[in-house]
C-alpha atoms as a PDB file:
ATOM      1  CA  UNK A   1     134.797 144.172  92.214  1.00  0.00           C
ATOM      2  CA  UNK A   2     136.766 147.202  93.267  1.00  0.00           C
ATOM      3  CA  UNK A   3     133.600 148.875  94.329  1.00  0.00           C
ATOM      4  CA  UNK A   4     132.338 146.040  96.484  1.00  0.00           C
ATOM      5  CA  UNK A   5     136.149 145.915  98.005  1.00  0.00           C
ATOM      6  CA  UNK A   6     135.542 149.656  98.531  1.00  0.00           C
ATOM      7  CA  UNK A   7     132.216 149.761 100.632  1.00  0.00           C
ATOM      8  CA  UNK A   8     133.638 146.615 102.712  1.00  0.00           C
ATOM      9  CA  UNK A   9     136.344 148.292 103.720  1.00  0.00           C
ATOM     10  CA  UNK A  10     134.403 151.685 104.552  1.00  0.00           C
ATOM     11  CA  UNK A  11     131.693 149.811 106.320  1.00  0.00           C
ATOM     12  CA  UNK A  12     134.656 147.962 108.586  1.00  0.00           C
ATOM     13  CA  UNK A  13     136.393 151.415 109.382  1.00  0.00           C
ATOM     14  CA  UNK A  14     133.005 152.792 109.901  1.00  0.00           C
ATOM     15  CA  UNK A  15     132.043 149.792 112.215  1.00  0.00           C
ATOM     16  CA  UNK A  16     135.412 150.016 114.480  1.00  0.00           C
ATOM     17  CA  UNK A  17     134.744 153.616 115.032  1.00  0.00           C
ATOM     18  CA  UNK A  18     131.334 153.890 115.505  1.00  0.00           C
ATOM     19  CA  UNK A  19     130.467 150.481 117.365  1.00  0.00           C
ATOM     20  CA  UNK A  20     133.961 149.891 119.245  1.00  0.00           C
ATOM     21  CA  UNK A  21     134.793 152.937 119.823  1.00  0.00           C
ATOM     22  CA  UNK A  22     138.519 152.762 118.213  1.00  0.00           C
ATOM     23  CA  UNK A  23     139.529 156.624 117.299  1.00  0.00           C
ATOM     24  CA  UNK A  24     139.330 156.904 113.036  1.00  0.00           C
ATOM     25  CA  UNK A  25     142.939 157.846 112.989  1.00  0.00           C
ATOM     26  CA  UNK A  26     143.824 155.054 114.773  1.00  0.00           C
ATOM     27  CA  UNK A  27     141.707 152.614 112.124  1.00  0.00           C
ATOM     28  CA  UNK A  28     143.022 154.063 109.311  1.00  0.00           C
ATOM     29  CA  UNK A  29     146.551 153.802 110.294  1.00  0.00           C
ATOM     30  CA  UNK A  30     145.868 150.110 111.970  1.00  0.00           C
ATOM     31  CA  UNK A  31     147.305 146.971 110.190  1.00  0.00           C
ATOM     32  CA  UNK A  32     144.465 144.834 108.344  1.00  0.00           C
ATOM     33  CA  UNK A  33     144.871 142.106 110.150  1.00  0.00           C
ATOM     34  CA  UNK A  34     144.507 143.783 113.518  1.00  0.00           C
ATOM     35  CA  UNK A  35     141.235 145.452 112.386  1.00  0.00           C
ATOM     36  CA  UNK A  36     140.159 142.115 111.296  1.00  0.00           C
ATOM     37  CA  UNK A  37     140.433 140.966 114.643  1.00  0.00           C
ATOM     38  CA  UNK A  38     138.821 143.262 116.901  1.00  0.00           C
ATOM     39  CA  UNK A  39     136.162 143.341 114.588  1.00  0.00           C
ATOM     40  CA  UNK A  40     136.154 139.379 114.757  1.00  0.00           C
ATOM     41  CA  UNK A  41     136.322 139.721 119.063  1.00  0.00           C
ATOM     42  CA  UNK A  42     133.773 142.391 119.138  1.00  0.00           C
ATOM     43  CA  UNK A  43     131.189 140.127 117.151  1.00  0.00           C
ATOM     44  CA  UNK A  44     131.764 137.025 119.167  1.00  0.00           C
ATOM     45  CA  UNK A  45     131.306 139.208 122.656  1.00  0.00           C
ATOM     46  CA  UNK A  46     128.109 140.638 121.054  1.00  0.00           C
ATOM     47  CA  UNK A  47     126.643 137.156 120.261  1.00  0.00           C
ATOM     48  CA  UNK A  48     127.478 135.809 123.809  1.00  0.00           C
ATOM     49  CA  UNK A  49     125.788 138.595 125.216  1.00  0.00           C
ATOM     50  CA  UNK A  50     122.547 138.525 123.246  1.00  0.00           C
ATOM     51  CA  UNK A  51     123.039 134.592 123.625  1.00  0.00           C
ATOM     52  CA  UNK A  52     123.001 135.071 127.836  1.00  0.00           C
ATOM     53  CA  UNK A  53     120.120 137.501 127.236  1.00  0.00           C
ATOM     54  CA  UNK A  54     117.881 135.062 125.475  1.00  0.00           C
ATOM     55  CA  UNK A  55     119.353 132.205 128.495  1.00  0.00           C
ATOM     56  CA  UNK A  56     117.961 135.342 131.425  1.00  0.00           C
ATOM     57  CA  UNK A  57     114.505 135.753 129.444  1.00  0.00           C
ATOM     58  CA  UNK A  58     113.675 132.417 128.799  1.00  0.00           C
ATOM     59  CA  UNK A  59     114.639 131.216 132.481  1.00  0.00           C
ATOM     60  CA  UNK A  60     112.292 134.364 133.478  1.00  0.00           C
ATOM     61  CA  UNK A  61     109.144 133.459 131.157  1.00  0.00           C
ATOM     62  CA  UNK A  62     110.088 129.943 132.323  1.00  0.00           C
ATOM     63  CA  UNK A  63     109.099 131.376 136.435  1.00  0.00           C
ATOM     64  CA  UNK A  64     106.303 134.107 134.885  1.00  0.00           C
ATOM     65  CA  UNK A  65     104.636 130.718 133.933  1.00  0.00           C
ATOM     66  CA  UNK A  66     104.841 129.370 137.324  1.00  0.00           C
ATOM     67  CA  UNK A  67     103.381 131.920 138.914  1.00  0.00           C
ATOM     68  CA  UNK A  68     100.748 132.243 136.563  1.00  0.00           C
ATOM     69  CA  UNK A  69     100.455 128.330 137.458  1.00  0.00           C
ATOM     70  CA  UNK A  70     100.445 129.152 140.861  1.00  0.00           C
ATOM     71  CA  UNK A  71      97.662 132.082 140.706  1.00  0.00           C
ATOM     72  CA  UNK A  72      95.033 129.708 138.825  1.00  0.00           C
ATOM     73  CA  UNK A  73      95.815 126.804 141.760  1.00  0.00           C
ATOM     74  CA  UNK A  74      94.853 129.627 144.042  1.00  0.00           C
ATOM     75  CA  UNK A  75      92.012 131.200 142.351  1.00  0.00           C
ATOM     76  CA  UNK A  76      90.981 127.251 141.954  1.00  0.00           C
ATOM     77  CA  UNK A  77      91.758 127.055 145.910  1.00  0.00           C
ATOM     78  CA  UNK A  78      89.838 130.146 146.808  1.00  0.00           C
ATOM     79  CA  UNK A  79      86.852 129.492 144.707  1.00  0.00           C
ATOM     80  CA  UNK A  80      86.508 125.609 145.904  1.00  0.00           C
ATOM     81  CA  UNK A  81      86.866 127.265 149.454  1.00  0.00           C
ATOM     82  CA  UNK A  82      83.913 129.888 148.948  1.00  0.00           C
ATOM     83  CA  UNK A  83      81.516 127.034 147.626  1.00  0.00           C
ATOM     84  CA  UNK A  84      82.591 124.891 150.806  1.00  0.00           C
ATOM     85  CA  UNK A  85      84.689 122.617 148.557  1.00  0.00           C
ATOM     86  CA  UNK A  86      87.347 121.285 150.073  1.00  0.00           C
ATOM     87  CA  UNK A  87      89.956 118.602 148.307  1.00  0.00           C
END
């Protein structure tokens, strides 16, 4: 158990320095609780943003399939012109 406590804690310091930026003095001297937290915040913030990123590509795929829509209607269009078809 100690050991598992061990590498928890080292990954967490390791984390707040390396993906939030907070100085290593200032996690090592930083109450538990606080560490905790901005860890906690900087999670949530990172899972809205990749949440809003999935929102922006799916809304984009949703118009890349439009126009593709649109481009066989036209193809359609153009090739129904060329034979004289018209609807």
């Amino acid at each position: 158990m100690p050991d598992d406590y061990e590498k928890r804690l080292k990954d967490e310091i390791y984390g707040c320095f390396k993906y939030i930026g907070i100085p290593i003095e200032t996690v090592y001297n930083m109450p538990t609780q606080d560490r905790k937290y901005f860890i906690m915040k900087h999670n949530s913030e990172q899972e809205e943003s990749v949440s809003a990123q999935k929102l922006a590509e799916q809304k984009n795929s949703g118009t890349m399939r439009n126009n593709s829509d649109l481009n066989t209607y036209a193809r359609l269009e153009q090739s129904n012109r060329s034979k004289g078809t018209n609807f």
